[in-house]
PDB file of N, CA and C in Angstrom:
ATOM      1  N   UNK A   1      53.230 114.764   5.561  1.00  0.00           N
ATOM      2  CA  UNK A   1      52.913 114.753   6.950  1.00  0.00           C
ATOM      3  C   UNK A   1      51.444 114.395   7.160  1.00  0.00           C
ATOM      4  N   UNK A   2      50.642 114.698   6.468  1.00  0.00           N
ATOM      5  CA  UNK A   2      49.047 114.628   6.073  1.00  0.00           C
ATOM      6  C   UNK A   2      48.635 112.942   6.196  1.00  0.00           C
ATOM      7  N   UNK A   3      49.235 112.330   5.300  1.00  0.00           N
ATOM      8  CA  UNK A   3      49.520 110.684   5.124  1.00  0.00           C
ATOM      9  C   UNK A   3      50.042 110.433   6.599  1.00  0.00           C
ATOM     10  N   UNK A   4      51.021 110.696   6.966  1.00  0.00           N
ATOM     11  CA  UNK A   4      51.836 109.822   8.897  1.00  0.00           C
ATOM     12  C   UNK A   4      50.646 110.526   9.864  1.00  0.00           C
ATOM     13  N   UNK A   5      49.790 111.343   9.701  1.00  0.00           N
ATOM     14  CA  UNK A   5      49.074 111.801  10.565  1.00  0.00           C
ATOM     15  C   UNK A   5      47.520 110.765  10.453  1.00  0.00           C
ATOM     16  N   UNK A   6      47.445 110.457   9.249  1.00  0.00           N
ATOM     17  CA  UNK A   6      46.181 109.674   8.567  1.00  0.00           C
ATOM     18  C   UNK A   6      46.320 108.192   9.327  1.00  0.00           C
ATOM     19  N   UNK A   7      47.928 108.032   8.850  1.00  0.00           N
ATOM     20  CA  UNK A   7      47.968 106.393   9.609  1.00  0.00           C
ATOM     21  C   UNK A   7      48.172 106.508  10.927  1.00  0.00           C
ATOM     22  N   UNK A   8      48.612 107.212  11.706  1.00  0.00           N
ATOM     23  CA  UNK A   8      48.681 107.231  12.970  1.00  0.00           C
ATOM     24  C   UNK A   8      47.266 107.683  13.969  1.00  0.00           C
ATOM     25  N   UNK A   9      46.167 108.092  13.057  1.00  0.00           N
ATOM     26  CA  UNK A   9      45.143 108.196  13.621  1.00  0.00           C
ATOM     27  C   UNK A   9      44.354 106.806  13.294  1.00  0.00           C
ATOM     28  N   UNK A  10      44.978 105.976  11.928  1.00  0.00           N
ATOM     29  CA  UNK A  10      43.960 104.698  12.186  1.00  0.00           C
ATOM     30  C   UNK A  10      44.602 103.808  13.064  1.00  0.00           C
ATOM     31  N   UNK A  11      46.022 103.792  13.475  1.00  0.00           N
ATOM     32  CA  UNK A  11      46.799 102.828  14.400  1.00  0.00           C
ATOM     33  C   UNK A  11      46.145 103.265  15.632  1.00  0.00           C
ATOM     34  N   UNK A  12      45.663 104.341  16.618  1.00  0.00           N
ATOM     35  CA  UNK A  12      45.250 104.970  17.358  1.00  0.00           C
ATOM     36  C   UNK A  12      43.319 104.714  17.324  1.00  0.00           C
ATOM     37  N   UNK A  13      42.527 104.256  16.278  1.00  0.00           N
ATOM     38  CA  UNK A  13      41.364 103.666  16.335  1.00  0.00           C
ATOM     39  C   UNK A  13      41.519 101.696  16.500  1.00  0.00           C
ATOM     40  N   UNK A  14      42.984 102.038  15.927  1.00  0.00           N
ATOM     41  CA  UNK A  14      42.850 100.286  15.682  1.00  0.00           C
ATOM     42  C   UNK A  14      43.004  99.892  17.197  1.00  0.00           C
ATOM     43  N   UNK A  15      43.633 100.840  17.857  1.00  0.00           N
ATOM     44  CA  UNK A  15      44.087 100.462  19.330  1.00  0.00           C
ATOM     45  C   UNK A  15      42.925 100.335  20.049  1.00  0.00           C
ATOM     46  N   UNK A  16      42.201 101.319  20.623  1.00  0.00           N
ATOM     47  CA  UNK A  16      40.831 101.987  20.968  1.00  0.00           C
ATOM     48  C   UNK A  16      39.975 100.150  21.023  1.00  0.00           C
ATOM     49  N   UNK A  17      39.981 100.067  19.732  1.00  0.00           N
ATOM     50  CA  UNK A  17      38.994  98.899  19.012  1.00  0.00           C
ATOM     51  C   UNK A  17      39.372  97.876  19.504  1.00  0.00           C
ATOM     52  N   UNK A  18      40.242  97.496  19.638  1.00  0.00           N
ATOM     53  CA  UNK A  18      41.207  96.355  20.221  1.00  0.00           C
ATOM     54  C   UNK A  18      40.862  96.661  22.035  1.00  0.00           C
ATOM     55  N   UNK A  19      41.336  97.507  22.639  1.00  0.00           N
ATOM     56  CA  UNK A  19      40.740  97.914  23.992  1.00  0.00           C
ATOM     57  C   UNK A  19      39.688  97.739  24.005  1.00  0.00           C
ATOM     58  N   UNK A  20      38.417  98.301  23.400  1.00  0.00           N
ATOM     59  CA  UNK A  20      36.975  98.099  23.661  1.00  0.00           C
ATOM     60  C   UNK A  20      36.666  96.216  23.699  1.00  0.00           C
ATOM     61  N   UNK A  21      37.276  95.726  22.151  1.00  0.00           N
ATOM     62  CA  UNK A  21      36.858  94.214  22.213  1.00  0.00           C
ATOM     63  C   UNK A  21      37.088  93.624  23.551  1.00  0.00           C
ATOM     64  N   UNK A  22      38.325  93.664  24.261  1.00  0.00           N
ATOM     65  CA  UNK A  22      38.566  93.049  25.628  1.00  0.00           C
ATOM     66  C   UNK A  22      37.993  93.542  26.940  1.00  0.00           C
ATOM     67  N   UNK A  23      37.542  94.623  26.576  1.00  0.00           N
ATOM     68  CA  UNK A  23      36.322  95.331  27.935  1.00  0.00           C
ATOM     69  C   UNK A  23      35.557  94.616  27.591  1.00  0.00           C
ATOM     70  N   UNK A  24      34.912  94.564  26.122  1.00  0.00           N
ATOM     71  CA  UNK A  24      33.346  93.729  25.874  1.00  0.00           C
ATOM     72  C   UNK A  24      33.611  92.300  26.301  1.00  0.00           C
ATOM     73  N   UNK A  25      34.626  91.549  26.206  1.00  0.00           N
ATOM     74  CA  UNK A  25      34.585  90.169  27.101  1.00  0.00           C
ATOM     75  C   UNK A  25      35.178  89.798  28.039  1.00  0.00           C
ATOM     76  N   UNK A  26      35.535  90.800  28.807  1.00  0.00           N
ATOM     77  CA  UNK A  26      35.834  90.934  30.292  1.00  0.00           C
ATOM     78  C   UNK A  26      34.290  90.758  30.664  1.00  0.00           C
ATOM     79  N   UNK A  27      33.316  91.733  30.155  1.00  0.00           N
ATOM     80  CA  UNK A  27      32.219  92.174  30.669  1.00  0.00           C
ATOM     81  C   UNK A  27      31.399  91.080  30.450  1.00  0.00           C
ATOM     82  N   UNK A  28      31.189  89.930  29.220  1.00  0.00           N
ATOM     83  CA  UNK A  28      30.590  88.647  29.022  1.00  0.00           C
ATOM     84  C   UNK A  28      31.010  88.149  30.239  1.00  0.00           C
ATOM     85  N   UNK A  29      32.030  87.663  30.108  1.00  0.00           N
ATOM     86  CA  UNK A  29      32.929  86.288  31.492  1.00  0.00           C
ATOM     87  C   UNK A  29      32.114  86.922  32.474  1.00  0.00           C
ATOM     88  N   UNK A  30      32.228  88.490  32.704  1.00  0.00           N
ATOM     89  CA  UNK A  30      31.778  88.337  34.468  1.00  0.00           C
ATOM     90  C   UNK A  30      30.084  88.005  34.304  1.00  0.00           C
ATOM     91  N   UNK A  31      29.340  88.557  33.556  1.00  0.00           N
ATOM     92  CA  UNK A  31      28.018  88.303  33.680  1.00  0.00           C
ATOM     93  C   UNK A  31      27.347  86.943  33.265  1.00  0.00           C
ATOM     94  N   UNK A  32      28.219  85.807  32.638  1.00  0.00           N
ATOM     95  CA  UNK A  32      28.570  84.775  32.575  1.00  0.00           C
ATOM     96  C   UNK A  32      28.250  83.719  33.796  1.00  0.00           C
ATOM     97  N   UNK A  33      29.565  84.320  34.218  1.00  0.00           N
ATOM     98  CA  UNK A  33      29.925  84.277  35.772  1.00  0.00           C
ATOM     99  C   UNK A  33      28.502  84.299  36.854  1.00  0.00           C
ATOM    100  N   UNK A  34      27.835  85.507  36.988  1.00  0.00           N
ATOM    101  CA  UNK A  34      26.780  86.068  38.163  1.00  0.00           C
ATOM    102  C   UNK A  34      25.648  84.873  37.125  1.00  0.00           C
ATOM    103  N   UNK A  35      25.720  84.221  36.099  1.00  0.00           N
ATOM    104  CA  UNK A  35      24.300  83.807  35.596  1.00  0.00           C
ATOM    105  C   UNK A  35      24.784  82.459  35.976  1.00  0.00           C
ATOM    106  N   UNK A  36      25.950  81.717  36.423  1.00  0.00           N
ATOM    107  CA  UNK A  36      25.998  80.996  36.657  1.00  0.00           C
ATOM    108  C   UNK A  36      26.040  80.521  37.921  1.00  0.00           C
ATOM    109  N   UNK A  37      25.975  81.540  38.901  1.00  0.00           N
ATOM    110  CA  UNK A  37      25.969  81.856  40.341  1.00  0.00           C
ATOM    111  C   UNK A  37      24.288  81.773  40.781  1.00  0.00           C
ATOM    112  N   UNK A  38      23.594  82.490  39.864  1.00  0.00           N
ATOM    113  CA  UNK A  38      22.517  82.207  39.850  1.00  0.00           C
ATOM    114  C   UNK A  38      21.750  81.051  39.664  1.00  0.00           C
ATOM    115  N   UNK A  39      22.165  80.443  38.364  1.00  0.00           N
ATOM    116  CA  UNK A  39      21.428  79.135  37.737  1.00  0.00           C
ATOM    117  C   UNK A  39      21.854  78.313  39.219  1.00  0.00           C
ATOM    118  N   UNK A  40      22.946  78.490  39.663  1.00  0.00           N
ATOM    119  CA  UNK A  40      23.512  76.824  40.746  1.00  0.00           C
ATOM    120  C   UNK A  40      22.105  77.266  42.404  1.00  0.00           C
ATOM    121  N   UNK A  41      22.109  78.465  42.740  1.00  0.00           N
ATOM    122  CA  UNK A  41      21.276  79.161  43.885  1.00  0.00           C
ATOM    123  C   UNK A  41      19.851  78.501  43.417  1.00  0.00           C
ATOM    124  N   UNK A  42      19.533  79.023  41.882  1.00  0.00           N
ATOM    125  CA  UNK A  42      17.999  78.039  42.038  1.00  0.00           C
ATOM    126  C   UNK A  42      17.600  77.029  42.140  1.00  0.00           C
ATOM    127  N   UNK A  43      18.729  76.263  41.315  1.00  0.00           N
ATOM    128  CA  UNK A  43      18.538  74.624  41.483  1.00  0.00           C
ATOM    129  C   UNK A  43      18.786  73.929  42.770  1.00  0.00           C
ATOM    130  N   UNK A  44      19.711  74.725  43.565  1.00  0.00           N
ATOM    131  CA  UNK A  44      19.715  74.309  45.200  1.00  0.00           C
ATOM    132  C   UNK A  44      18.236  74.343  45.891  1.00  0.00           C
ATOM    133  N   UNK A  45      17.745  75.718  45.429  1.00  0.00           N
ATOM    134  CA  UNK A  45      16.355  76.562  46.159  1.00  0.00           C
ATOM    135  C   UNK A  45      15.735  75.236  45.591  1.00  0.00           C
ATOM    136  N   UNK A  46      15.629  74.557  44.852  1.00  0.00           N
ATOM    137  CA  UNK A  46      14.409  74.482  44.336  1.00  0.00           C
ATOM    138  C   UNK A  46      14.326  72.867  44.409  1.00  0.00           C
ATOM    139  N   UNK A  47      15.802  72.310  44.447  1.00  0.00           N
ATOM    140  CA  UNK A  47      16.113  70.830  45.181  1.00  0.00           C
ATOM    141  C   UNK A  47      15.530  70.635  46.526  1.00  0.00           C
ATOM    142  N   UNK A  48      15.989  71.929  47.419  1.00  0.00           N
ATOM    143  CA  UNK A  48      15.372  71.783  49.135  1.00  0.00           C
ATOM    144  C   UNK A  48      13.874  72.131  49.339  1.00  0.00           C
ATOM    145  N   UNK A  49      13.359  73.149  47.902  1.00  0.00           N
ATOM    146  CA  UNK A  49      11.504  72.702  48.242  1.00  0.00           C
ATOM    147  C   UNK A  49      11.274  71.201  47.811  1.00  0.00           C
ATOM    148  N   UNK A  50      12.233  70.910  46.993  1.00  0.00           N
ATOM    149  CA  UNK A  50      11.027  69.494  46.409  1.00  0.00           C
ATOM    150  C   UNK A  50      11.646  68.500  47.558  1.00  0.00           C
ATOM    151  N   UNK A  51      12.477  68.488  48.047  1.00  0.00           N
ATOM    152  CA  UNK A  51      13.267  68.055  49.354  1.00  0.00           C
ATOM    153  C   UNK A  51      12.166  68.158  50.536  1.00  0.00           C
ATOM    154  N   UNK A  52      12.330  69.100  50.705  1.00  0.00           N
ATOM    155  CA  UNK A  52      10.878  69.490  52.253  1.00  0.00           C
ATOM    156  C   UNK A  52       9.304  69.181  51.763  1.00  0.00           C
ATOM    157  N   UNK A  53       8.702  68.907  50.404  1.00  0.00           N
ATOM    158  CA  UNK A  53       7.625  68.175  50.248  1.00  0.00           C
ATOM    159  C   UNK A  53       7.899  66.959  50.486  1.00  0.00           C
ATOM    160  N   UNK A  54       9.015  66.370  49.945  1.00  0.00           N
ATOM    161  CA  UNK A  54       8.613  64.954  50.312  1.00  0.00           C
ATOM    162  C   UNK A  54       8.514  63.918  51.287  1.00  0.00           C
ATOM    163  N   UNK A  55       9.491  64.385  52.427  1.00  0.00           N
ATOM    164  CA  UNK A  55       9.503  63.942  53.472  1.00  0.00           C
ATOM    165  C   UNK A  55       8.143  64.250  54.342  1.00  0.00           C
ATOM    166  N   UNK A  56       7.673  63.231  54.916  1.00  0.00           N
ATOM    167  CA  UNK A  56       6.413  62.908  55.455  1.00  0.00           C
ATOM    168  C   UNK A  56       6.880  63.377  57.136  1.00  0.00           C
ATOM    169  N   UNK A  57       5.592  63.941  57.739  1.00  0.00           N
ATOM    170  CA  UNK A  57       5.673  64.002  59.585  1.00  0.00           C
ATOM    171  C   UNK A  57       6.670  63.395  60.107  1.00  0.00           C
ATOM    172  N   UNK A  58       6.363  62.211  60.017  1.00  0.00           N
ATOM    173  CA  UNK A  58       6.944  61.140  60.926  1.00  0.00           C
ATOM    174  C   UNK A  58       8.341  61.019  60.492  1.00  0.00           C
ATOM    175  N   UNK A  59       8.342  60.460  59.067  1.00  0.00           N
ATOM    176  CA  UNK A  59      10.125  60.582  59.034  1.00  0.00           C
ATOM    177  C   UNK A  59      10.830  62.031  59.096  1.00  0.00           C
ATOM    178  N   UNK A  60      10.556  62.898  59.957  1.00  0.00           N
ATOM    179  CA  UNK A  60      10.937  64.455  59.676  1.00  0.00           C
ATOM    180  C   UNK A  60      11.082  63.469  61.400  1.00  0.00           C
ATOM    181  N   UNK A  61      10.010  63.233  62.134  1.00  0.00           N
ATOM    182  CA  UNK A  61      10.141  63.538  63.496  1.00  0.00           C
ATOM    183  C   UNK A  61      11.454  61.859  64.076  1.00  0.00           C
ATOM    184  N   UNK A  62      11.061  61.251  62.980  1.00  0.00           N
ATOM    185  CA  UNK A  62      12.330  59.909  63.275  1.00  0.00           C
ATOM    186  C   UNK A  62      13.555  61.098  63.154  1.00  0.00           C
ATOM    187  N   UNK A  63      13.768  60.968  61.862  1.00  0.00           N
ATOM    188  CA  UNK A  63      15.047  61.382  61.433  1.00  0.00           C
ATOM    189  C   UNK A  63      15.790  62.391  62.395  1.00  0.00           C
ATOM    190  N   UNK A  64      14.968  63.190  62.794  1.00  0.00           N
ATOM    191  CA  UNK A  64      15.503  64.070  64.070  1.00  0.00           C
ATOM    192  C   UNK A  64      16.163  63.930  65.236  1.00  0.00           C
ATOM    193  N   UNK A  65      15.887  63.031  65.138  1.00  0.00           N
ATOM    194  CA  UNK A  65      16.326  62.261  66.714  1.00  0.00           C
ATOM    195  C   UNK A  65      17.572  61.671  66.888  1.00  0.00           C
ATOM    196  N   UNK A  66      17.890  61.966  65.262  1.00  0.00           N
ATOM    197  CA  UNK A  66      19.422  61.064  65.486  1.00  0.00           C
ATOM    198  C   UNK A  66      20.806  61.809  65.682  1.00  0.00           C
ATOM    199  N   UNK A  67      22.013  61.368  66.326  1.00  0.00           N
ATOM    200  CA  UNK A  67      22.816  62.713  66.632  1.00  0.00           C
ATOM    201  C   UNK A  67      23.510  62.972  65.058  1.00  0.00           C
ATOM    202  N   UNK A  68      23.247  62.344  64.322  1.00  0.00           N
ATOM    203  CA  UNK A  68      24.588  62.750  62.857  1.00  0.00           C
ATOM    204  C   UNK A  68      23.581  64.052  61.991  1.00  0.00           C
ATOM    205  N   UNK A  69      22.166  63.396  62.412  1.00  0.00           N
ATOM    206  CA  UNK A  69      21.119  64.391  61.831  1.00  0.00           C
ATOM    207  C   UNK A  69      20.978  65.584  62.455  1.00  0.00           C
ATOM    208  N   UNK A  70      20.889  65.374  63.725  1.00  0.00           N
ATOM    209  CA  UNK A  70      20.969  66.908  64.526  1.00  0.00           C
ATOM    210  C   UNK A  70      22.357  67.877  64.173  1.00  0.00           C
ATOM    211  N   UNK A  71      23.217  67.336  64.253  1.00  0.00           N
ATOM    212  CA  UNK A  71      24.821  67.762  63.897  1.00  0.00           C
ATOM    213  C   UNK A  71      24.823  68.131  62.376  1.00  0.00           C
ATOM    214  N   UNK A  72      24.554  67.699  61.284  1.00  0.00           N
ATOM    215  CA  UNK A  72      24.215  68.274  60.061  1.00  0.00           C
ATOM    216  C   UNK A  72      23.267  69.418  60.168  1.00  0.00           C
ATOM    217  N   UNK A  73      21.782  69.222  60.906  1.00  0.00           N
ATOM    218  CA  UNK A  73      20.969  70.212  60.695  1.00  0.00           C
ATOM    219  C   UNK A  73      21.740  71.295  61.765  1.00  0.00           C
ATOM    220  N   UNK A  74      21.777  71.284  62.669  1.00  0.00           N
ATOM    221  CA  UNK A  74      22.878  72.690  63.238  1.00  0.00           C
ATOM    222  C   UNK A  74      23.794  73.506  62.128  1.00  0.00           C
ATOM    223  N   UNK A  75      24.700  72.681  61.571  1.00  0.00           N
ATOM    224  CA  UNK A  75      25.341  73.439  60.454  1.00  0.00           C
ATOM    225  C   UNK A  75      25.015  73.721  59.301  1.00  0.00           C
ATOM    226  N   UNK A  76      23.138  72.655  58.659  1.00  0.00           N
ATOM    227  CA  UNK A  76      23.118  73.349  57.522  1.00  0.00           C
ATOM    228  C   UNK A  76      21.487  73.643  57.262  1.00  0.00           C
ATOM    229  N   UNK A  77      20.971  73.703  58.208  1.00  0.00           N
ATOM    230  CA  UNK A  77      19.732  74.239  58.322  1.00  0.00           C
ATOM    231  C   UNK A  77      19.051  75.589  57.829  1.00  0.00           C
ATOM    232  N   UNK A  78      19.938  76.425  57.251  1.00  0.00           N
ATOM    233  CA  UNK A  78      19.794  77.396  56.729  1.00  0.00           C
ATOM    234  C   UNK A  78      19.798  77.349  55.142  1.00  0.00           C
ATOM    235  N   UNK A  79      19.956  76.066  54.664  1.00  0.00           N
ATOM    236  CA  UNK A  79      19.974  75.793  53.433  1.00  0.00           C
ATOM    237  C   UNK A  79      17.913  75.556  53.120  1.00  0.00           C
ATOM    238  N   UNK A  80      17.287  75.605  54.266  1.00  0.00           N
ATOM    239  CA  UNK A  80      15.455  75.084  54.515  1.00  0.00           C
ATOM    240  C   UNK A  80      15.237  76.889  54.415  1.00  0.00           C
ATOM    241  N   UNK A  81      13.622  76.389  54.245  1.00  0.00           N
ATOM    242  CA  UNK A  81      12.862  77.583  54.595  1.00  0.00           C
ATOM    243  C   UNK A  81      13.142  77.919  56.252  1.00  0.00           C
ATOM    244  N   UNK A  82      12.659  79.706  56.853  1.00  0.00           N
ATOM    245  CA  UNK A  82      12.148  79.586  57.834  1.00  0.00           C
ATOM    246  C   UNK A  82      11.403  78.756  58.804  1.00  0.00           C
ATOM    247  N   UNK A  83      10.039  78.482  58.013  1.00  0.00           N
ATOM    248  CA  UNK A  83       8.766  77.856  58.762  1.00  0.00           C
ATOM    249  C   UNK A  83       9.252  76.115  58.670  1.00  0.00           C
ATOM    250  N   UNK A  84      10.148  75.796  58.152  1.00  0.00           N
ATOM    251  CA  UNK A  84      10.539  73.718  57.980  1.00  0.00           C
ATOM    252  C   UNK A  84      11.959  74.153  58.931  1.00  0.00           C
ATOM    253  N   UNK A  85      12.814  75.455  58.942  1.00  0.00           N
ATOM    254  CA  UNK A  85      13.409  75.264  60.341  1.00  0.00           C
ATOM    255  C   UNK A  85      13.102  75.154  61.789  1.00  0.00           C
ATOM    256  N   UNK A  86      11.888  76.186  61.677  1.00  0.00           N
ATOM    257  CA  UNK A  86      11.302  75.901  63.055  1.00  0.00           C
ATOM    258  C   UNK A  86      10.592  74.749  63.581  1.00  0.00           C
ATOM    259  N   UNK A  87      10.028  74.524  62.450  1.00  0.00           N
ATOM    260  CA  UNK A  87       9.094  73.021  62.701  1.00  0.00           C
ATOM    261  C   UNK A  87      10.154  71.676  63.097  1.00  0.00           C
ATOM    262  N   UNK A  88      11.152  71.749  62.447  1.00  0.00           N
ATOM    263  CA  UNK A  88      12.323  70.646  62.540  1.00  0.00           C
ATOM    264  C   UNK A  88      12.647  71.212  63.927  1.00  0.00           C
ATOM    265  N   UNK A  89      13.835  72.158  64.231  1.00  0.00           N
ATOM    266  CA  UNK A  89      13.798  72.744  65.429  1.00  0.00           C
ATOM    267  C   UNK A  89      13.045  72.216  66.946  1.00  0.00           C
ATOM    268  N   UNK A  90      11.242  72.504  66.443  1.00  0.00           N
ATOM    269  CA  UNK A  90      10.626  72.069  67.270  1.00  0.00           C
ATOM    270  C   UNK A  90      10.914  70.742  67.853  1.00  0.00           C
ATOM    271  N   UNK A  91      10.601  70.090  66.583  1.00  0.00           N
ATOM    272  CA  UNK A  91      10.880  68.376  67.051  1.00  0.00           C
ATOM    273  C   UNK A  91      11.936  68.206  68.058  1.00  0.00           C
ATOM    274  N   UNK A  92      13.214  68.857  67.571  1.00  0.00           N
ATOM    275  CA  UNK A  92      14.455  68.257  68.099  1.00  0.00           C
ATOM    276  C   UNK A  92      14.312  68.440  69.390  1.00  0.00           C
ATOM    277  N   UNK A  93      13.917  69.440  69.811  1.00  0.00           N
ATOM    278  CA  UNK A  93      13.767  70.589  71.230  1.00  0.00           C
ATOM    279  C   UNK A  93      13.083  69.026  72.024  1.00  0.00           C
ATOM    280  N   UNK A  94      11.721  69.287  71.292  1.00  0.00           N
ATOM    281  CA  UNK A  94      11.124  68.373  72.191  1.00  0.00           C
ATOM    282  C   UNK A  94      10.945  66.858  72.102  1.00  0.00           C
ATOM    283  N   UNK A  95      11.384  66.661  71.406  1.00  0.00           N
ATOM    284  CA  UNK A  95      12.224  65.209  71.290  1.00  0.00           C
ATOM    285  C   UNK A  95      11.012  63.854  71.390  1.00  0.00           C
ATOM    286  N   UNK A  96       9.993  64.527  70.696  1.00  0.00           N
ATOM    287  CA  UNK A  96       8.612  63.954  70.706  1.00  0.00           C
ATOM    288  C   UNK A  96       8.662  62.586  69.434  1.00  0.00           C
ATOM    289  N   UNK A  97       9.290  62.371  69.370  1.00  0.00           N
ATOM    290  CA  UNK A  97       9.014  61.016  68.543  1.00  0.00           C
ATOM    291  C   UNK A  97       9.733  59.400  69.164  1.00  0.00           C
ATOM    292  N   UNK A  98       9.503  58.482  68.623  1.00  0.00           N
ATOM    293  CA  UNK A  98       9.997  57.412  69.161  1.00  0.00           C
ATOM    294  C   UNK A  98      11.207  57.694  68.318  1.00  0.00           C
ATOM    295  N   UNK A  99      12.553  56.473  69.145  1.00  0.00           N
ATOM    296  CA  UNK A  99      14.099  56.678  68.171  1.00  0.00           C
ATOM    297  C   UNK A  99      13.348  55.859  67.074  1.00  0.00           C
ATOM    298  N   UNK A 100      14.021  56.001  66.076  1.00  0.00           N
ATOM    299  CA  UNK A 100      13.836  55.494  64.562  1.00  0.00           C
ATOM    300  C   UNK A 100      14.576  53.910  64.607  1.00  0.00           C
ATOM    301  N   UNK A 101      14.108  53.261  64.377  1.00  0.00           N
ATOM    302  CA  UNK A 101      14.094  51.824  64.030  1.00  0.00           C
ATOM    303  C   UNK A 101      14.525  51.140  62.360  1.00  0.00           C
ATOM    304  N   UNK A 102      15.770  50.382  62.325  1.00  0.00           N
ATOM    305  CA  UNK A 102      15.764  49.687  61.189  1.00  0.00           C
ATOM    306  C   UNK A 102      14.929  48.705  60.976  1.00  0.00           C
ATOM    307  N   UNK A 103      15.071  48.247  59.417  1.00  0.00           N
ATOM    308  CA  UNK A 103      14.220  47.656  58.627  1.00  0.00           C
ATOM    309  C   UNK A 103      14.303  45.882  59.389  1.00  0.00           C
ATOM    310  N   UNK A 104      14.927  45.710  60.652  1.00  0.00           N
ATOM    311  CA  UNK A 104      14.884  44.496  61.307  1.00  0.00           C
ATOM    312  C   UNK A 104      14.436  45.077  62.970  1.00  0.00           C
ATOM    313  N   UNK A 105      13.696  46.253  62.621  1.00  0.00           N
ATOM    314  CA  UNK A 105      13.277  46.224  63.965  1.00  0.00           C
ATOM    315  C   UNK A 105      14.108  46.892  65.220  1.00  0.00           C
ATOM    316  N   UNK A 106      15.194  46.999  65.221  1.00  0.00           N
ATOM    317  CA  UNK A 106      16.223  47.355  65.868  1.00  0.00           C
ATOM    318  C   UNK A 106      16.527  48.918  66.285  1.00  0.00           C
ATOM    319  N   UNK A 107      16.526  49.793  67.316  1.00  0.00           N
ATOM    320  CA  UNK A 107      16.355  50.843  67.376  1.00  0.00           C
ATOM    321  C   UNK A 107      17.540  51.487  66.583  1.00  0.00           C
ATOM    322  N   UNK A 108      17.742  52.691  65.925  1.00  0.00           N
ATOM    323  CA  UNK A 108      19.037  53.208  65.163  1.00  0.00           C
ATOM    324  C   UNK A 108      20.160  53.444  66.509  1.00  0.00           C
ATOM    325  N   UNK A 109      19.190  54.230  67.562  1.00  0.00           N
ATOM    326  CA  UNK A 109      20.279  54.692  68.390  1.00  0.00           C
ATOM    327  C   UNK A 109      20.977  53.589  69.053  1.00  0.00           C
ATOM    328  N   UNK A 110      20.765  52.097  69.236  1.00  0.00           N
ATOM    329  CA  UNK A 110      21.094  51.102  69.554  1.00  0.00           C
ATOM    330  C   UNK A 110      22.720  50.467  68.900  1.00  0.00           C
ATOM    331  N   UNK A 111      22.168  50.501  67.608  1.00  0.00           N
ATOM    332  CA  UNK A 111      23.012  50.166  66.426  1.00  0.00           C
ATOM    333  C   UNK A 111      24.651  50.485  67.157  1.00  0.00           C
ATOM    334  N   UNK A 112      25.817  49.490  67.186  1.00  0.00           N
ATOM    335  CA  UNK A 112      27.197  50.037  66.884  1.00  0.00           C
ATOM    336  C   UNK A 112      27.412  49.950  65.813  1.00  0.00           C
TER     337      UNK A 112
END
């Protein structure tokens, strides 16, 4: 009885061991998971700063003016800082720039 009690306590660790291994990579995948949730959030963050340096005054205050641009920035303007929403914002409000013109001269809002 000594021996069926011996093996039935290592079938009963072997189990245990076997349970723990699949908690331990349940627990990889998800933190896996949140590091890859992360890595995609910075490279967005960090696409829309180098995004909002490069655009100059003026093409911030053209580009504004147009309705496909206003209609994007309404729905995704929260992807910017605070202070480059308000400033964009501003523009649109006050509608202070000339319409934006193609490379033949031609106003955009003109264009069919």
């Amino acid at each position: 009885m000594s021996q069926h009690q011996g093996l039935r306590v290592s079938e009963i660790a072997e189990i245990i061991g076997a349970i723990t291994v699949v908690i331990g990579l349940i627990f990889v995948g998800y933190e896996l998971n949140q590091n890859t949730k992360i890595q995609r959030v910075t490279a967005t963050q960090t696409l829309v700063s180098e995004y909002e340096r490069a655009l100059d005054v003026r093409q911030i205050r053209e580009i504004s003016l147009l309705p496909g641009v206003q209609q994007w920035w309404s729905v995704r303007s929260d992807w910017f800082s605070d202070d480059f929403q308000k400033y964009v914002d501003r523009h649109i409000a006050e509608g202070d720039a000339a319409a934006p013109v193609d490379y033949t001269g031609t106003e955009c809002s003109t264009i069919s």
